[in-house]
C-alpha atoms as a PDB file:
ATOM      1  CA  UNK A   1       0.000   0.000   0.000  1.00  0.00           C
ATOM      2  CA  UNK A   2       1.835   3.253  -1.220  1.00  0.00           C
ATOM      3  CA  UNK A   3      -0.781   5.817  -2.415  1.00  0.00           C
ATOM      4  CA  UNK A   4      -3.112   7.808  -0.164  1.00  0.00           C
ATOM      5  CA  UNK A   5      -6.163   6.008   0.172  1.00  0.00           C
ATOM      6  CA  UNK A   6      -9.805   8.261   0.605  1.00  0.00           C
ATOM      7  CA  UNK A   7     -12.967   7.494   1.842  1.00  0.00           C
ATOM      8  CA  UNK A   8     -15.945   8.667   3.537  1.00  0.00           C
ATOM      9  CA  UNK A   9     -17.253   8.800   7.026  1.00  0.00           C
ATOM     10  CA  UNK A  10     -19.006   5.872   8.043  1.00  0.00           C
ATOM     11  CA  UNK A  11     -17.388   3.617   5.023  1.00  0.00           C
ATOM     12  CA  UNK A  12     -16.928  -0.063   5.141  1.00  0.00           C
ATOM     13  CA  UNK A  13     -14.186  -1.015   2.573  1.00  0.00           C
ATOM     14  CA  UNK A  14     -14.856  -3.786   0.522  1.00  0.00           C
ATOM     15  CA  UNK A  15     -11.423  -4.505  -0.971  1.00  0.00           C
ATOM     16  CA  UNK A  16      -8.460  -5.768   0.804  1.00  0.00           C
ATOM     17  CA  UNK A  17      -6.018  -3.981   2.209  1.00  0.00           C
ATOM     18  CA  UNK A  18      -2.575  -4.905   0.724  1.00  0.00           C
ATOM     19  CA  UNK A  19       0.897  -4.383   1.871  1.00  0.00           C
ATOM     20  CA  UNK A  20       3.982  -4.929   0.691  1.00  0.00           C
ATOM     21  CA  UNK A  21       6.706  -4.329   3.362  1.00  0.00           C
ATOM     22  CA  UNK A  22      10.383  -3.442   2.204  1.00  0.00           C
ATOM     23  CA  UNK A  23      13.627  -2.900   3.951  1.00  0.00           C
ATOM     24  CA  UNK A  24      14.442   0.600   5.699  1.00  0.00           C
ATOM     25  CA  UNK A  25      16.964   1.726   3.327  1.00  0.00           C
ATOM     26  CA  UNK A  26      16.055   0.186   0.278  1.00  0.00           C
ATOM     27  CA  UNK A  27      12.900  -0.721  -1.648  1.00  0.00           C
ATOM     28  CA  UNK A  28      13.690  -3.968  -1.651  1.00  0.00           C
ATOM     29  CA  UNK A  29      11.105  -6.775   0.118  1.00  0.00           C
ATOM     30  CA  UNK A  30      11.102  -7.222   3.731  1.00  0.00           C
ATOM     31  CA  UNK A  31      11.113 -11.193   4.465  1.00  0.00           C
ATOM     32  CA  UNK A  32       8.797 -11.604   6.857  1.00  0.00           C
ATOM     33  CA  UNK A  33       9.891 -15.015   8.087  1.00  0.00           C
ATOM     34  CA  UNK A  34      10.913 -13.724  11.653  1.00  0.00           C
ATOM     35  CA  UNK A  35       7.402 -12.889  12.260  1.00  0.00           C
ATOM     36  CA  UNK A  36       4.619 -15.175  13.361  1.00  0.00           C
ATOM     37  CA  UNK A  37       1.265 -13.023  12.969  1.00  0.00           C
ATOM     38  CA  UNK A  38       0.364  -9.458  11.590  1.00  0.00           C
ATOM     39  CA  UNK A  39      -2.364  -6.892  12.459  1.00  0.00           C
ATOM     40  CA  UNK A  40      -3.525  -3.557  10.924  1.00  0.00           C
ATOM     41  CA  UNK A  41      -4.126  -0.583  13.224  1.00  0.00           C
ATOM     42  CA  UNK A  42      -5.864   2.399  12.673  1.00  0.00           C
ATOM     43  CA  UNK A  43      -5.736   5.621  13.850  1.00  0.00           C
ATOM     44  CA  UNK A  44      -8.247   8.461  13.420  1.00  0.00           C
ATOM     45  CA  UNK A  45      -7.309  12.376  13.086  1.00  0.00           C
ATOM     46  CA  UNK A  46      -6.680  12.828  16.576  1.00  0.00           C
ATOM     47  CA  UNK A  47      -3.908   9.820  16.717  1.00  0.00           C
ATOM     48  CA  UNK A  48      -6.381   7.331  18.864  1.00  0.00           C
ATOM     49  CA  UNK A  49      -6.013   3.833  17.548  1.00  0.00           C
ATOM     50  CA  UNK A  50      -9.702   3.504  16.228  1.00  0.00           C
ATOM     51  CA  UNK A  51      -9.347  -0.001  14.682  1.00  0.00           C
ATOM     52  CA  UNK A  52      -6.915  -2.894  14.766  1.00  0.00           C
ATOM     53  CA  UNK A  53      -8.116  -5.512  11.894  1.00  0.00           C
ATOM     54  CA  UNK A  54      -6.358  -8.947  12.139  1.00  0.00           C
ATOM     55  CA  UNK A  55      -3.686  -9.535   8.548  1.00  0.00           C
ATOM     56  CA  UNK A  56      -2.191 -12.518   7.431  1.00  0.00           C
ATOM     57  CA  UNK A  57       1.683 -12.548   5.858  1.00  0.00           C
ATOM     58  CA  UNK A  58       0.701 -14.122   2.846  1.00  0.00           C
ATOM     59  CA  UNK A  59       3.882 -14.287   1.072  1.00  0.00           C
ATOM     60  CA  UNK A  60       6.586 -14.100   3.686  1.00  0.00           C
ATOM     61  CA  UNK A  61       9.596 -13.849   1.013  1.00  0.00           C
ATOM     62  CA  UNK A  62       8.729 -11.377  -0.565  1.00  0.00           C
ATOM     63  CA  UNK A  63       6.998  -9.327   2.036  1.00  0.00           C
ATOM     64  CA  UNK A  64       3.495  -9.670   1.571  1.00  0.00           C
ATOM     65  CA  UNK A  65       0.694  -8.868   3.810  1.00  0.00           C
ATOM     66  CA  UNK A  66      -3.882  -8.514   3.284  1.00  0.00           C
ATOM     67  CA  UNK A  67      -6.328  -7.728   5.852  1.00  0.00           C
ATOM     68  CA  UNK A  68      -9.710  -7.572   4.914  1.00  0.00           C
ATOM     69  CA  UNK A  69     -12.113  -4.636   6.897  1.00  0.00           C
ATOM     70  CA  UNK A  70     -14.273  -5.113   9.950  1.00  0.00           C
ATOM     71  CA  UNK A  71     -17.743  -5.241   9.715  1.00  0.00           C
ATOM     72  CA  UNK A  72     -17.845  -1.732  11.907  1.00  0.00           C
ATOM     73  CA  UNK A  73     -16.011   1.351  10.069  1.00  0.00           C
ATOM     74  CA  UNK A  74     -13.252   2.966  11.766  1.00  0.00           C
ATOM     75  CA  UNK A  75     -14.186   6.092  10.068  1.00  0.00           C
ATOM     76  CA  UNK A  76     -16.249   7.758  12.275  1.00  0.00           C
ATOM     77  CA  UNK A  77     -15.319  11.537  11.857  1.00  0.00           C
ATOM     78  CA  UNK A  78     -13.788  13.334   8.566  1.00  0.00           C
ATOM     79  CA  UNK A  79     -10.218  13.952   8.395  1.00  0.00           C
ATOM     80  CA  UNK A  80      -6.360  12.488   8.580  1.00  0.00           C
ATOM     81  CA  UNK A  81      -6.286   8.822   9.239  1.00  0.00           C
ATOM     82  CA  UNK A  82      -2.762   7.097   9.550  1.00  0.00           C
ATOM     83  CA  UNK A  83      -2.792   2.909   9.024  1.00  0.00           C
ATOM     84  CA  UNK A  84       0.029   1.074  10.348  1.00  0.00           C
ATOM     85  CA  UNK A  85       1.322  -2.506  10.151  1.00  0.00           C
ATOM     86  CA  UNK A  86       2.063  -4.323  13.403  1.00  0.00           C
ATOM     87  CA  UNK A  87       4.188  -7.333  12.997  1.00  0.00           C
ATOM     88  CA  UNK A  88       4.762  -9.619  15.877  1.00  0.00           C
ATOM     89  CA  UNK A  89       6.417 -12.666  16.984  1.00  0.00           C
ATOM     90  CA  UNK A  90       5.647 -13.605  20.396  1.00  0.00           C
ATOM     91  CA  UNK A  91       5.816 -10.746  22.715  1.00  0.00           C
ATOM     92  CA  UNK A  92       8.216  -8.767  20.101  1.00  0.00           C
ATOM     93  CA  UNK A  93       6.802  -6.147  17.851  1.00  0.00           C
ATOM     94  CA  UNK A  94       8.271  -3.605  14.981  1.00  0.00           C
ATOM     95  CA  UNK A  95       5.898  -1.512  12.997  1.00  0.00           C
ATOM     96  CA  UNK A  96       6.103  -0.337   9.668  1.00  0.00           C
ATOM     97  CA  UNK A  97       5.925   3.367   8.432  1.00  0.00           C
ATOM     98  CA  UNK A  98       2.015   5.146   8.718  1.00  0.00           C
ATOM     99  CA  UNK A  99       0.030   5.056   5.273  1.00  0.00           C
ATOM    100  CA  UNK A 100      -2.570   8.654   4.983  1.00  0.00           C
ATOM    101  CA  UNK A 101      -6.122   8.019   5.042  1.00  0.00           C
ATOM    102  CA  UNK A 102      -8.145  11.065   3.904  1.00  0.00           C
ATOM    103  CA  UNK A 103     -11.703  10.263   5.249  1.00  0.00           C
ATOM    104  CA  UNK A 104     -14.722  13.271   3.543  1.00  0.00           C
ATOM    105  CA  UNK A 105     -18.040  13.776   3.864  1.00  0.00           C
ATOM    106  CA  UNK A 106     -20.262  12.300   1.531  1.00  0.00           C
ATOM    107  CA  UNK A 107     -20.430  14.806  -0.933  1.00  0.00           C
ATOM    108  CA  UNK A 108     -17.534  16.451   0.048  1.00  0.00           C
END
């Protein structure tokens, strides 16, 4: 996921969320074989985590990672929204970099 993503208050997303994670100083993949499970988090405008969506590394090689939208929208007030990748393995986390979320109006 690289381009700023926009939707509107109150959305449910039907497509999948799709990352591709890549090293720190390069844009080459990230393997992902060091990490057992994966979660999206979401945070509204005001930087409280509004969502955190469960993700599954689906190509660990080459850095891969879906999640697929709750049934209840995160998007509950227009504005910046950051989504961030949590990757874990046991108690250990790292995070990827924040992806913009511009959420409108209808209308708007």
């Amino acid at each position: 996921m690289n381009e700023e993503l926009t939707f509107v208050v109150g959305q449910i997303p039907k497509m999948k969320l799709r990352f591709n994670v890549t090293d720190e100083t390069t844009v080459a993949a990230l393997s992902l074989s060091d990490y057992t499970g994966a979660q999206v988090l979401v945070f509204g405008p005001d930087g409280v985590l509004r969502a955190t969506m469960a993700a599954t590394i689906t190509d660990s090689a080459n850095g891969k990672v879906e999640s697929v939208w709750d049934a209840t929208s995160p998007f509950d007030e227009p504005g910046d929204y950051r989504i961030q990748l949590k990757l874990t393995n046991g108690s250990a986390a790292d995070y990827t970099t924040t992806h913009r979320a511009v959420v409108k109006e209808l209308g708007v």
